[in-house]
PDB file of N, CA and C in Angstrom:
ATOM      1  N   UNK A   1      82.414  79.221  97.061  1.00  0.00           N
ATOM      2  CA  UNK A   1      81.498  80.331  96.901  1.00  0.00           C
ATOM      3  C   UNK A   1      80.070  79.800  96.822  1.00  0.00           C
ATOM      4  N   UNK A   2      78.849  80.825  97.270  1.00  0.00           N
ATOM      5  CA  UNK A   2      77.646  80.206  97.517  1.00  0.00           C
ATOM      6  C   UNK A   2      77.205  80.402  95.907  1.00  0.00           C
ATOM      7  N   UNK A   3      76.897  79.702  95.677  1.00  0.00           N
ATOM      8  CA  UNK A   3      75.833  79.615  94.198  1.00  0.00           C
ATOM      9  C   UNK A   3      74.371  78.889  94.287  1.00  0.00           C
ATOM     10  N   UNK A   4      73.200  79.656  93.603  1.00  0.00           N
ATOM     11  CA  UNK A   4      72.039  78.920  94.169  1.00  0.00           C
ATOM     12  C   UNK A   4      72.091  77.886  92.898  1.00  0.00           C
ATOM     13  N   UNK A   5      70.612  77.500  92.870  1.00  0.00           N
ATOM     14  CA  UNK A   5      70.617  76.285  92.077  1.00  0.00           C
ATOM     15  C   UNK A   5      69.687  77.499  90.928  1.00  0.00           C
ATOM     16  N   UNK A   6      69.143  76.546  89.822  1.00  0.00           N
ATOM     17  CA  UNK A   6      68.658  77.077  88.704  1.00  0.00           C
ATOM     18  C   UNK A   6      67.103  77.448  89.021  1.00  0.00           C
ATOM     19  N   UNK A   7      66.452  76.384  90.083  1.00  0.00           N
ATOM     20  CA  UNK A   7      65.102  77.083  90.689  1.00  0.00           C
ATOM     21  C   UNK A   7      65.045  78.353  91.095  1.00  0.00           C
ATOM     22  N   UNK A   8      66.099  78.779  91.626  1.00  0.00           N
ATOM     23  CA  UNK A   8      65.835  79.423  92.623  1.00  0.00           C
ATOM     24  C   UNK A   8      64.917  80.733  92.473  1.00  0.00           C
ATOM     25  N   UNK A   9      64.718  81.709  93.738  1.00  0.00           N
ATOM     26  CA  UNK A   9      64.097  82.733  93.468  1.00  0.00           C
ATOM     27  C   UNK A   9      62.626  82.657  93.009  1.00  0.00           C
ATOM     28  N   UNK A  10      61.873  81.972  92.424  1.00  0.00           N
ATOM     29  CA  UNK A  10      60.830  81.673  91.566  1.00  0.00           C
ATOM     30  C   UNK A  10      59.394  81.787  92.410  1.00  0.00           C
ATOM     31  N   UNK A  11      59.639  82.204  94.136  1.00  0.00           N
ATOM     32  CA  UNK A  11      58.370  82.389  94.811  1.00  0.00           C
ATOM     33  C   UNK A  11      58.233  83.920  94.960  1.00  0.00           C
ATOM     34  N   UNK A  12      56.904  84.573  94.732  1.00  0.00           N
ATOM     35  CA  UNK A  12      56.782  85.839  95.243  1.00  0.00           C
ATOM     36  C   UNK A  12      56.523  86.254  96.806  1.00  0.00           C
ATOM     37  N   UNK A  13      57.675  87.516  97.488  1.00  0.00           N
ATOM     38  CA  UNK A  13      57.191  87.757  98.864  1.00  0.00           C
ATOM     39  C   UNK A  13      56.641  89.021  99.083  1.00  0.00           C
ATOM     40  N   UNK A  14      56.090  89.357  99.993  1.00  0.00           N
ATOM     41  CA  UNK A  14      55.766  90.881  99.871  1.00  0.00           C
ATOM     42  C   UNK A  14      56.742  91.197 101.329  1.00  0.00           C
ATOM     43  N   UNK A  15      57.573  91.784 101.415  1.00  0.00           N
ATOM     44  CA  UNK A  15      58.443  92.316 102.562  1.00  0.00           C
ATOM     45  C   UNK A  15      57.371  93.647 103.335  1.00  0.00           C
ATOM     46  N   UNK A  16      57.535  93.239 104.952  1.00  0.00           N
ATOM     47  CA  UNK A  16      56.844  94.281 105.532  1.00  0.00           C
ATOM     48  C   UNK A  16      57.652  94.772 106.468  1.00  0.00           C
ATOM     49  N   UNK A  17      57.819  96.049 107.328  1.00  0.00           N
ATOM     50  CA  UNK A  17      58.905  96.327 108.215  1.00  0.00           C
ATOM     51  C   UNK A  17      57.928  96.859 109.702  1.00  0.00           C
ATOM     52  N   UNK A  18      58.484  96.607 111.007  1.00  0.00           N
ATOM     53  CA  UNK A  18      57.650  96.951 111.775  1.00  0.00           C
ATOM     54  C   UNK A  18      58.010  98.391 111.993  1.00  0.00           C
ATOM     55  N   UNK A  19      57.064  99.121 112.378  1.00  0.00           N
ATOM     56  CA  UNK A  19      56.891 100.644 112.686  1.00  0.00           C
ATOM     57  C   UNK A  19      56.405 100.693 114.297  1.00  0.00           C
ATOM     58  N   UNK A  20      56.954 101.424 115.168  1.00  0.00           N
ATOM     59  CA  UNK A  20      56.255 101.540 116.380  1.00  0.00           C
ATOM     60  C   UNK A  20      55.728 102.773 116.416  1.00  0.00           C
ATOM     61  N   UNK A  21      54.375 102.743 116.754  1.00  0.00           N
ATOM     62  CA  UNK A  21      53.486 103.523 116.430  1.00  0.00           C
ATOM     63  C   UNK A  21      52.849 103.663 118.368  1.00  0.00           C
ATOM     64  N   UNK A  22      52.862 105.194 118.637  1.00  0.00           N
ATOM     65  CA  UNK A  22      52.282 105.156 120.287  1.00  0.00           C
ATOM     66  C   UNK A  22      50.678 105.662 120.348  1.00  0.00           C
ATOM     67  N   UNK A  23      49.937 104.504 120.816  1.00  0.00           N
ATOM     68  CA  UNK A  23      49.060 105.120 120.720  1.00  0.00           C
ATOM     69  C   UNK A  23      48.200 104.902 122.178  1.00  0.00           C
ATOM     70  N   UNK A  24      48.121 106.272 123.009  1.00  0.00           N
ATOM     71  CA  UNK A  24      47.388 106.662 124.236  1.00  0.00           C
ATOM     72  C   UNK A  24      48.862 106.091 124.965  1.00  0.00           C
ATOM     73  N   UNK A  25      49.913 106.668 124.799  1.00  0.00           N
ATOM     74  CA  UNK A  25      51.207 106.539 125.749  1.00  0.00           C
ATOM     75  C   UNK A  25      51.529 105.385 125.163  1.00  0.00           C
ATOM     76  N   UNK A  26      50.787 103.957 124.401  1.00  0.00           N
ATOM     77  CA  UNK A  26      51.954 102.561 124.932  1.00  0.00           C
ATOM     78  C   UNK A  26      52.323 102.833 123.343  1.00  0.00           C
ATOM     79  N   UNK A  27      53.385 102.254 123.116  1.00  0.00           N
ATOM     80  CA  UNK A  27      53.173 101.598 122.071  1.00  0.00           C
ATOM     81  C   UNK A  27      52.872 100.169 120.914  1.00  0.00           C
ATOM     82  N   UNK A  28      52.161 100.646 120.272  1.00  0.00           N
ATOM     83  CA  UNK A  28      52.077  99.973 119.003  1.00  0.00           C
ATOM     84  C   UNK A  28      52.445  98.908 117.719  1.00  0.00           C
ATOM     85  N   UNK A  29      52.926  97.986 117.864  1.00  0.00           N
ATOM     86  CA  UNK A  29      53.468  98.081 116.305  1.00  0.00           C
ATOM     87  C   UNK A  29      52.506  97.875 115.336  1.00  0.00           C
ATOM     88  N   UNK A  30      52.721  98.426 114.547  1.00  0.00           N
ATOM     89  CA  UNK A  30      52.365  97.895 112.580  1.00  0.00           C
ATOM     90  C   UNK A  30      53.331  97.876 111.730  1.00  0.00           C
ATOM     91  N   UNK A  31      52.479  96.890 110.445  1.00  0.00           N
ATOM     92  CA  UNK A  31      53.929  96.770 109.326  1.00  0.00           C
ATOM     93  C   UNK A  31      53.656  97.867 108.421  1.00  0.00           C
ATOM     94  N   UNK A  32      54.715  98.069 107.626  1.00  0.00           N
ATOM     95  CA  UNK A  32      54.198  98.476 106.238  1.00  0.00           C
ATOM     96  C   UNK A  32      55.185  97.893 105.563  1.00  0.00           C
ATOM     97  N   UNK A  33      54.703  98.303 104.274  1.00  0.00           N
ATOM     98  CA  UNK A  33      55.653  97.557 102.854  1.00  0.00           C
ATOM     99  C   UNK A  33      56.693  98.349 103.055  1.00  0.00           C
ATOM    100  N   UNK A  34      57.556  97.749 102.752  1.00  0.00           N
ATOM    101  CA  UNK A  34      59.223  98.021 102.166  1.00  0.00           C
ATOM    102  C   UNK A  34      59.147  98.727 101.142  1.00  0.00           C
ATOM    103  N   UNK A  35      60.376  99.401 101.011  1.00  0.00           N
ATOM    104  CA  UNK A  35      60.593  99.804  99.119  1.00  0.00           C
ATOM    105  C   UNK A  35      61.576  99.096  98.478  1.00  0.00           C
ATOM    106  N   UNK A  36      61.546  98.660  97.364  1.00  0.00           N
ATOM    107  CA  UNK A  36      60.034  97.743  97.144  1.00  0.00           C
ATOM    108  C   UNK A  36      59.545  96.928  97.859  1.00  0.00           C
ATOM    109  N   UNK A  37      58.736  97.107  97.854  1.00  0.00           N
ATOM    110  CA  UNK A  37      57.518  95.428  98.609  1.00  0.00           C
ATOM    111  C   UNK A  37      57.697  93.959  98.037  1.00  0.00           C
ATOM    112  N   UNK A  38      58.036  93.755  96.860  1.00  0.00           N
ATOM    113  CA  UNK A  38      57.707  92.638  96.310  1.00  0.00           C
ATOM    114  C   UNK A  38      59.324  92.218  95.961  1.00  0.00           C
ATOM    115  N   UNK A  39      59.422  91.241  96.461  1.00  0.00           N
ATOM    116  CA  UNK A  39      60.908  90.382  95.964  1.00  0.00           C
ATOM    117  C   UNK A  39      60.629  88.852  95.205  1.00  0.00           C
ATOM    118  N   UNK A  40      61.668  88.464  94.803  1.00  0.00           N
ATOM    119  CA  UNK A  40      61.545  87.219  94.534  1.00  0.00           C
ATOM    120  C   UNK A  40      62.518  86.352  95.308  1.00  0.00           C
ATOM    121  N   UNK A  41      62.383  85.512  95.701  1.00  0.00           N
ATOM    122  CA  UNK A  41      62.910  84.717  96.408  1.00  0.00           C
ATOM    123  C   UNK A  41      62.526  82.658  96.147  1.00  0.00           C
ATOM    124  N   UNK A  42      63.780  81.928  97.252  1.00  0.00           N
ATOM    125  CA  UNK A  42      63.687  80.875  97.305  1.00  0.00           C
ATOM    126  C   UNK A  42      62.851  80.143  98.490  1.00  0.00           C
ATOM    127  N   UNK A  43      61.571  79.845  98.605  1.00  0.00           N
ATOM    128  CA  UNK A  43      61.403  79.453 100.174  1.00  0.00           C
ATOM    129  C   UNK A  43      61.485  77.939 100.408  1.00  0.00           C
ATOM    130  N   UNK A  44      61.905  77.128 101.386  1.00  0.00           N
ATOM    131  CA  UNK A  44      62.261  75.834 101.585  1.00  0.00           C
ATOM    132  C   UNK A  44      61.573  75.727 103.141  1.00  0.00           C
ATOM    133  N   UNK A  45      60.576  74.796 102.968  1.00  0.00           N
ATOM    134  CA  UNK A  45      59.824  74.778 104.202  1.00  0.00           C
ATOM    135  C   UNK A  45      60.501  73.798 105.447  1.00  0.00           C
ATOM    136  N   UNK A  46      60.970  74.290 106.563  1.00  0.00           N
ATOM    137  CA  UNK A  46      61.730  73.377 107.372  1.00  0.00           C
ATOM    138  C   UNK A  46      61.275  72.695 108.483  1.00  0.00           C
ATOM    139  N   UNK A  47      60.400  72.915 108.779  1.00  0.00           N
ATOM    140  CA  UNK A  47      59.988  71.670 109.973  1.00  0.00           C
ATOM    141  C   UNK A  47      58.108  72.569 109.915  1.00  0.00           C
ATOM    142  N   UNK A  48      57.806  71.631 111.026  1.00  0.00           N
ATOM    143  CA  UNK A  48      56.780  71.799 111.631  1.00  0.00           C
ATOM    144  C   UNK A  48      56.313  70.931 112.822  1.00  0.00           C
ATOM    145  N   UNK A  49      55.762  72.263 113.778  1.00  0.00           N
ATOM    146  CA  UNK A  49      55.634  71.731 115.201  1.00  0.00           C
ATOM    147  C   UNK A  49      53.931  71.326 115.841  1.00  0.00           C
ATOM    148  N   UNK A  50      53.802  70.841 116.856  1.00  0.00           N
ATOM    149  CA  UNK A  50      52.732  70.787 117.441  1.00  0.00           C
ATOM    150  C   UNK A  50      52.763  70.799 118.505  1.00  0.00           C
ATOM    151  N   UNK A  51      51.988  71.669 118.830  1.00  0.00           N
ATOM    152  CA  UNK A  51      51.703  71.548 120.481  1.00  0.00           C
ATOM    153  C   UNK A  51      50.415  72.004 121.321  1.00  0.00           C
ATOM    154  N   UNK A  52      50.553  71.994 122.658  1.00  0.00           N
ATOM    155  CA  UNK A  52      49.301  72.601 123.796  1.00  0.00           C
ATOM    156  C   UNK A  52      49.319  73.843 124.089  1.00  0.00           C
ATOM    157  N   UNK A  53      49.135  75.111 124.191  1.00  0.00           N
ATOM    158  CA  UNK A  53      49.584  76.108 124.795  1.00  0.00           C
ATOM    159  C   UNK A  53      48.736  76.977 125.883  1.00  0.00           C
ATOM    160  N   UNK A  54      47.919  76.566 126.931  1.00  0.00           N
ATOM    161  CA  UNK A  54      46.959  77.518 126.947  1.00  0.00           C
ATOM    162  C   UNK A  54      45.726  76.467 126.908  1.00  0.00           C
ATOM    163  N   UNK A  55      45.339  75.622 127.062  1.00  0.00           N
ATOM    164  CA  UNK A  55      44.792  74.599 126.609  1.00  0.00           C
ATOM    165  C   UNK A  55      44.589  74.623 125.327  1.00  0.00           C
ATOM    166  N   UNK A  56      44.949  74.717 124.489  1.00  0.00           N
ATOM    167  CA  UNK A  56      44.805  74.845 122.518  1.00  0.00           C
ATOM    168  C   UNK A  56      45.740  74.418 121.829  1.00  0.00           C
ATOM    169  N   UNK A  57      45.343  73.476 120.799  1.00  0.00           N
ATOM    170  CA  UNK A  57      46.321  73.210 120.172  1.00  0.00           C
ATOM    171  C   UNK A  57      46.669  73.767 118.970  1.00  0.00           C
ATOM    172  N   UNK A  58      47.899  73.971 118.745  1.00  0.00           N
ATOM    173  CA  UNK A  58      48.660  74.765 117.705  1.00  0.00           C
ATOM    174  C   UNK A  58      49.492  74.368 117.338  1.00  0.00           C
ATOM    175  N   UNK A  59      49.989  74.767 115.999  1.00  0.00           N
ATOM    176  CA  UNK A  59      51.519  73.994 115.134  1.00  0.00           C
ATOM    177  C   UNK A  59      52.483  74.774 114.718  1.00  0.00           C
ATOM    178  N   UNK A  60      53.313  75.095 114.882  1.00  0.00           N
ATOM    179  CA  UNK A  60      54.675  75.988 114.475  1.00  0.00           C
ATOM    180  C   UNK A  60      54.909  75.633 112.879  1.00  0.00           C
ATOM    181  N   UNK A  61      54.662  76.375 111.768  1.00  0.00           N
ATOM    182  CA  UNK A  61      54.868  76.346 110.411  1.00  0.00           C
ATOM    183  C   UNK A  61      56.361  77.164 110.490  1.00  0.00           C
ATOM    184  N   UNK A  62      57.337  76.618 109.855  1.00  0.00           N
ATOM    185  CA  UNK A  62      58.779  77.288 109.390  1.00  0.00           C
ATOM    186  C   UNK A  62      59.173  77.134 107.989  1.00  0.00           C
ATOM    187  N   UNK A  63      60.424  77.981 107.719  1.00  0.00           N
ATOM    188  CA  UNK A  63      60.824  77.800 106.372  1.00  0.00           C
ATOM    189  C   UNK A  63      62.326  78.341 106.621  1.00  0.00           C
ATOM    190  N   UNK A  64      62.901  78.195 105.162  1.00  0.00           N
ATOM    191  CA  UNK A  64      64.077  79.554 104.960  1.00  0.00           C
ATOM    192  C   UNK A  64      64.108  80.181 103.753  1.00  0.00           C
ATOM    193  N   UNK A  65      64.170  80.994 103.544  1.00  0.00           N
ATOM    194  CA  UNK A  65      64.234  82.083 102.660  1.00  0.00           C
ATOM    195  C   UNK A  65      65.488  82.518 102.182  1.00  0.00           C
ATOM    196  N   UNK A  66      65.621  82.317 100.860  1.00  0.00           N
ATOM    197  CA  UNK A  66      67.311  82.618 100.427  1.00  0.00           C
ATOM    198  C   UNK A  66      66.732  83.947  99.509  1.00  0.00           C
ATOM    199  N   UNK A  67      66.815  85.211  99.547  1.00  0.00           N
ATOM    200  CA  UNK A  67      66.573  86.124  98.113  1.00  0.00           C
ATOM    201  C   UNK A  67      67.595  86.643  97.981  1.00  0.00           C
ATOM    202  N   UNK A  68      68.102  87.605  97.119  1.00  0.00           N
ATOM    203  CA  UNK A  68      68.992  88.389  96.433  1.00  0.00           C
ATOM    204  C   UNK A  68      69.126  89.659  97.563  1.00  0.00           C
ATOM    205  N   UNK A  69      70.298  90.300  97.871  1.00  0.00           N
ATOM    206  CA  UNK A  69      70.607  91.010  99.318  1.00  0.00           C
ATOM    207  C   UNK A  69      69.491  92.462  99.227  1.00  0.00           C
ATOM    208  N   UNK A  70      69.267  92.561  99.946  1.00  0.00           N
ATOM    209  CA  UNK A  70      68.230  93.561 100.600  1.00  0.00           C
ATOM    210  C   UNK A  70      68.552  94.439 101.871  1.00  0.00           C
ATOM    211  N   UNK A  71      69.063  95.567 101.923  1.00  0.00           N
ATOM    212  CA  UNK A  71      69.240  96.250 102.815  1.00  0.00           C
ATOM    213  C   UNK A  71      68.378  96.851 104.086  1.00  0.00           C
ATOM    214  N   UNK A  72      68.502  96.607 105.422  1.00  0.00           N
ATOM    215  CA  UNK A  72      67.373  96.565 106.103  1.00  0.00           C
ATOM    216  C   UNK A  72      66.398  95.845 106.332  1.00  0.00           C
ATOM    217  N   UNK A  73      66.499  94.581 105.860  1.00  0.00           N
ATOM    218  CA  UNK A  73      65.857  93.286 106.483  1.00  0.00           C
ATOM    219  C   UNK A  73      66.250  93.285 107.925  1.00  0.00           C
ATOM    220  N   UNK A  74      65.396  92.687 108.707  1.00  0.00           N
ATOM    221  CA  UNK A  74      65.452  92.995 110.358  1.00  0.00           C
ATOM    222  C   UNK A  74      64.805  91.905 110.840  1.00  0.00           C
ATOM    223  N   UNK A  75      65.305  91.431 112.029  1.00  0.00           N
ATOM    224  CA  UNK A  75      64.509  90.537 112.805  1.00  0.00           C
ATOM    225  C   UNK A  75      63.103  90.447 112.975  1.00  0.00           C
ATOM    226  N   UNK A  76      62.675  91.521 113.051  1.00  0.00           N
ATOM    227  CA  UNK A  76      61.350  92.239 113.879  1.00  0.00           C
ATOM    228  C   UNK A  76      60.056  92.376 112.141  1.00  0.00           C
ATOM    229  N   UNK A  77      61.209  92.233 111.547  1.00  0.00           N
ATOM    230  CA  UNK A  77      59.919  92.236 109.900  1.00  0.00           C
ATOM    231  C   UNK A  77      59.285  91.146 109.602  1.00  0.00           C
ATOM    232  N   UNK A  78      58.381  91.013 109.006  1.00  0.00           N
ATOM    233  CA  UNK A  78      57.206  90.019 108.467  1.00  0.00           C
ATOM    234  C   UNK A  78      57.082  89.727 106.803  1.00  0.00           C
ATOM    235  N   UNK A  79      57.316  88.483 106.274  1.00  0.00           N
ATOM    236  CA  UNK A  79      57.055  88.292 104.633  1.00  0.00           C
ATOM    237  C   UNK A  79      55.616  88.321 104.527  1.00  0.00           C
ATOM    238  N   UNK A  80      54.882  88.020 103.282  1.00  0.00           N
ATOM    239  CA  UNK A  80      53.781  87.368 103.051  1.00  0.00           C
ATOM    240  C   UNK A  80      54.017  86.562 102.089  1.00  0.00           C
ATOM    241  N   UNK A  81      53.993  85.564 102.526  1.00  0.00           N
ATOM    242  CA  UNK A  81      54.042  84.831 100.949  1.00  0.00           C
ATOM    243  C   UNK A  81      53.130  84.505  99.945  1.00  0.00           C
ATOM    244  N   UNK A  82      53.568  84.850  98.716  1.00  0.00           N
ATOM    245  CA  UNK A  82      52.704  84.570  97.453  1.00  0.00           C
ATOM    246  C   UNK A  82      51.268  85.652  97.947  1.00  0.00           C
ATOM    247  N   UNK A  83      51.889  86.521  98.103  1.00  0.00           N
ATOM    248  CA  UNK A  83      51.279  87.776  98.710  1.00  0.00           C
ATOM    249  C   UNK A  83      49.490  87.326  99.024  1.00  0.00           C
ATOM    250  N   UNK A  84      49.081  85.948  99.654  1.00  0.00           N
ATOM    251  CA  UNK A  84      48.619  85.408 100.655  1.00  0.00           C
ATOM    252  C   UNK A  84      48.461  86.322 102.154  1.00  0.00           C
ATOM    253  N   UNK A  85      47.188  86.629 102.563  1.00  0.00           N
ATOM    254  CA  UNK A  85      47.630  87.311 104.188  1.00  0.00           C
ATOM    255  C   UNK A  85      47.192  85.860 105.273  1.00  0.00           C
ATOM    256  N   UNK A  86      47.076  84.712 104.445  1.00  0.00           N
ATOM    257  CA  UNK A  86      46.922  83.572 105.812  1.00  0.00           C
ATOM    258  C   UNK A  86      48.580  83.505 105.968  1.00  0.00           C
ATOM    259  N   UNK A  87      49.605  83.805 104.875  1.00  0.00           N
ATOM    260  CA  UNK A  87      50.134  82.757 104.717  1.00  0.00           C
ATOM    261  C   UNK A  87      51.426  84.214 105.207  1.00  0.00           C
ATOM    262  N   UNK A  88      51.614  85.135 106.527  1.00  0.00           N
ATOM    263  CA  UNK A  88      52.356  86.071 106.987  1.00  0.00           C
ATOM    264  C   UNK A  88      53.415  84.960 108.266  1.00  0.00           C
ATOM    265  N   UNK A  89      54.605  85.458 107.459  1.00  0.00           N
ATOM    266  CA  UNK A  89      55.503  84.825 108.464  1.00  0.00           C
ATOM    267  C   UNK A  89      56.199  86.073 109.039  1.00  0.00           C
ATOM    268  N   UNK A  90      56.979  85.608 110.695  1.00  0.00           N
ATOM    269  CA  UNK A  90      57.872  86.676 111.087  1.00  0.00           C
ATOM    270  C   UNK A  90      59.238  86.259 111.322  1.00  0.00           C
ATOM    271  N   UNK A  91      59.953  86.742 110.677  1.00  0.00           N
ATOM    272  CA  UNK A  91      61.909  86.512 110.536  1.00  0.00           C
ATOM    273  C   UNK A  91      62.178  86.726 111.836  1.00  0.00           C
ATOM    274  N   UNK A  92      62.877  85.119 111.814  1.00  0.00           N
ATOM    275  CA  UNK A  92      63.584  84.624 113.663  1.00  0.00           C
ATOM    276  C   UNK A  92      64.872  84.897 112.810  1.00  0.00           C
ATOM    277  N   UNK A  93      65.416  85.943 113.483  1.00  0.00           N
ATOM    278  CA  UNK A  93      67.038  85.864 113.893  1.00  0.00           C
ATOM    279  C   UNK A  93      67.429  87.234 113.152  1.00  0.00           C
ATOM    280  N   UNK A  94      68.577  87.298 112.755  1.00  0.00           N
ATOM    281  CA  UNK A  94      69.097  88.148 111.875  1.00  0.00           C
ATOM    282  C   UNK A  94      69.337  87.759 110.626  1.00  0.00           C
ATOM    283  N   UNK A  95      68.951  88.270 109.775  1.00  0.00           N
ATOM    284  CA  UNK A  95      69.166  87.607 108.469  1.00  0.00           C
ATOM    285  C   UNK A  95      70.901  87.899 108.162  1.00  0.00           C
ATOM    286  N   UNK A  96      71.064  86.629 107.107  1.00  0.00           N
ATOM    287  CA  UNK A  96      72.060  85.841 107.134  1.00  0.00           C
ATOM    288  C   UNK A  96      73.343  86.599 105.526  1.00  0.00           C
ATOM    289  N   UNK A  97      74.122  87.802 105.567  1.00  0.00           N
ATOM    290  CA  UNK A  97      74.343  88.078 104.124  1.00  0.00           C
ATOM    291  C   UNK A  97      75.790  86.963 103.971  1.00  0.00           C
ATOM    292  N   UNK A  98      75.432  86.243 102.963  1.00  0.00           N
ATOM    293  CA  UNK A  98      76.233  84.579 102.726  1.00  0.00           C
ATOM    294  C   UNK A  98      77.882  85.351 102.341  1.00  0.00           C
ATOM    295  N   UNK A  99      78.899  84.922 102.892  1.00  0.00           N
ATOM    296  CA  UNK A  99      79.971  85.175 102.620  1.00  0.00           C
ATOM    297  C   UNK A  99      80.262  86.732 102.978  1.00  0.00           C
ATOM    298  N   UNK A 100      78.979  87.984 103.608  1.00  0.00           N
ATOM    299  CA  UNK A 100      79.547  89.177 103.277  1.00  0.00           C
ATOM    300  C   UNK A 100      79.869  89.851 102.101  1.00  0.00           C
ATOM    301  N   UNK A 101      78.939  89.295 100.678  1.00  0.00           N
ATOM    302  CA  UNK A 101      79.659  89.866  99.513  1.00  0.00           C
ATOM    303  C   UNK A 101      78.232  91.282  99.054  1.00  0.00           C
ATOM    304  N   UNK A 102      77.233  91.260  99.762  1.00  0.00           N
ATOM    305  CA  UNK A 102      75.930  91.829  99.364  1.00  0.00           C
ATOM    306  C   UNK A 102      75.576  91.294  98.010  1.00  0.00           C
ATOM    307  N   UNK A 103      75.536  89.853  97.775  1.00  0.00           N
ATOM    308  CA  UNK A 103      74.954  89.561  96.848  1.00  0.00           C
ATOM    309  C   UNK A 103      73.565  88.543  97.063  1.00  0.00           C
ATOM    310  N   UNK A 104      73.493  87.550  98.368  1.00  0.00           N
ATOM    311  CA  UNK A 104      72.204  86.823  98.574  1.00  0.00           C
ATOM    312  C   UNK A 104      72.193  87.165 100.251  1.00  0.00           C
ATOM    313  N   UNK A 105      70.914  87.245 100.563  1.00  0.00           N
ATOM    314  CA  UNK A 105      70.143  86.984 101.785  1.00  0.00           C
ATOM    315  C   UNK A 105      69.606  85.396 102.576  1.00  0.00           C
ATOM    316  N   UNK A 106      69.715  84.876 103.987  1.00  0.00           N
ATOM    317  CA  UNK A 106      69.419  83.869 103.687  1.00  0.00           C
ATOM    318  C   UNK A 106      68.502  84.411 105.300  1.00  0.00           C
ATOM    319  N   UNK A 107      67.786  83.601 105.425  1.00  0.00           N
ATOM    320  CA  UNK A 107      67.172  83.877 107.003  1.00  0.00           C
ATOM    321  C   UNK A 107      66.091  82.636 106.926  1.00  0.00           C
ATOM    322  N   UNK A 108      65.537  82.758 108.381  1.00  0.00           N
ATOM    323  CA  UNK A 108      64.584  81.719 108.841  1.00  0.00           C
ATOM    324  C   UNK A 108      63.284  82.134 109.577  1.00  0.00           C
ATOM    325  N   UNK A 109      62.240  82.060 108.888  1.00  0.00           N
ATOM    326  CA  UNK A 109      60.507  82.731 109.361  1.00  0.00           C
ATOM    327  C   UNK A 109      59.982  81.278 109.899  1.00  0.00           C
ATOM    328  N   UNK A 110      59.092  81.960 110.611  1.00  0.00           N
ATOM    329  CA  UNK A 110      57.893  81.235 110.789  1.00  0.00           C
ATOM    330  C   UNK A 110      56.644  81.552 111.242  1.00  0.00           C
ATOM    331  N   UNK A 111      55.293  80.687 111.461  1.00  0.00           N
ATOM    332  CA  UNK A 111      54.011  81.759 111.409  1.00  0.00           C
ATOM    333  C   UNK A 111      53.371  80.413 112.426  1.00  0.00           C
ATOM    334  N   UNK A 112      52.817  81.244 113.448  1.00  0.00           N
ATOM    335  CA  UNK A 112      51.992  79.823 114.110  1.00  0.00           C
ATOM    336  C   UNK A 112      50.687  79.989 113.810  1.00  0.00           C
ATOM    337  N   UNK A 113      50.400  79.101 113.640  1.00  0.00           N
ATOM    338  CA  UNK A 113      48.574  78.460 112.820  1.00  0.00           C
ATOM    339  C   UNK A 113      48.054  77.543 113.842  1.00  0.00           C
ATOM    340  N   UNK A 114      46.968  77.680 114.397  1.00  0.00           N
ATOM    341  CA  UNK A 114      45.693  77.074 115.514  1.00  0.00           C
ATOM    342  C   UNK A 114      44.968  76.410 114.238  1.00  0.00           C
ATOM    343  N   UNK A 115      45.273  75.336 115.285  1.00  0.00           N
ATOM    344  CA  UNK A 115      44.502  73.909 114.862  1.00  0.00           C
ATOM    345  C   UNK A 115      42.813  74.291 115.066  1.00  0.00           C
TER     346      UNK A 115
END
């Protein structure tokens, strides 16, 4: 069975969800807060990239995020961490519910930052 450790949880996130919003025919997106907005969670920072894109260089910042289960977490949503707006990541994949019991969340963000 998954059990976290005694740290855990101890970072603040602000959860945002995307909304498609049409505006002049295309659409839009924006976030807004969740209900609630504010979770606590574990974040564990997992790599980081560099590269050219465009002639510019830029670095891929990642993490993973373990919190307590949350219904309606989605690929397409955005954290903030330590409710920071440099510091907005967007959830790659589907988030992860450990074993199927609705008791923890686990997933993987990341935010690209220009050098």
């Amino acid at each position: 069975m998954y059990r976290p450790s005694a740290r855990q949880f101890t970072t603040q996130i602000r959860l945002k969800h995307r909304v498609d919003v049409t505006v002049n025919g295309a659409p839009k997106p924006i976030y807004e807060d969740a209900n609630p907005a504010l979770h606590l969670c574990e974040f564990k920072p997992f790599h980081g990239m560099e590269g050219i894109k465009a002639g510019q260089i830029g670095a891929i910042d990642g993490g993973t995020v373990t919190m307590w289960y949350t219904p309606g977490v989605k690929a397409s949503d955005r954290i903030i961490l330590d409710d920071d707006t440099d510091k907005v990541y967007e959830v790659i994949g589907a988030p992860e519910d450990v074993e199927n019991r609705h008791m923890y969340l686990v997933f993987k963000v990341q935010r690209v930052v220009s050098a």
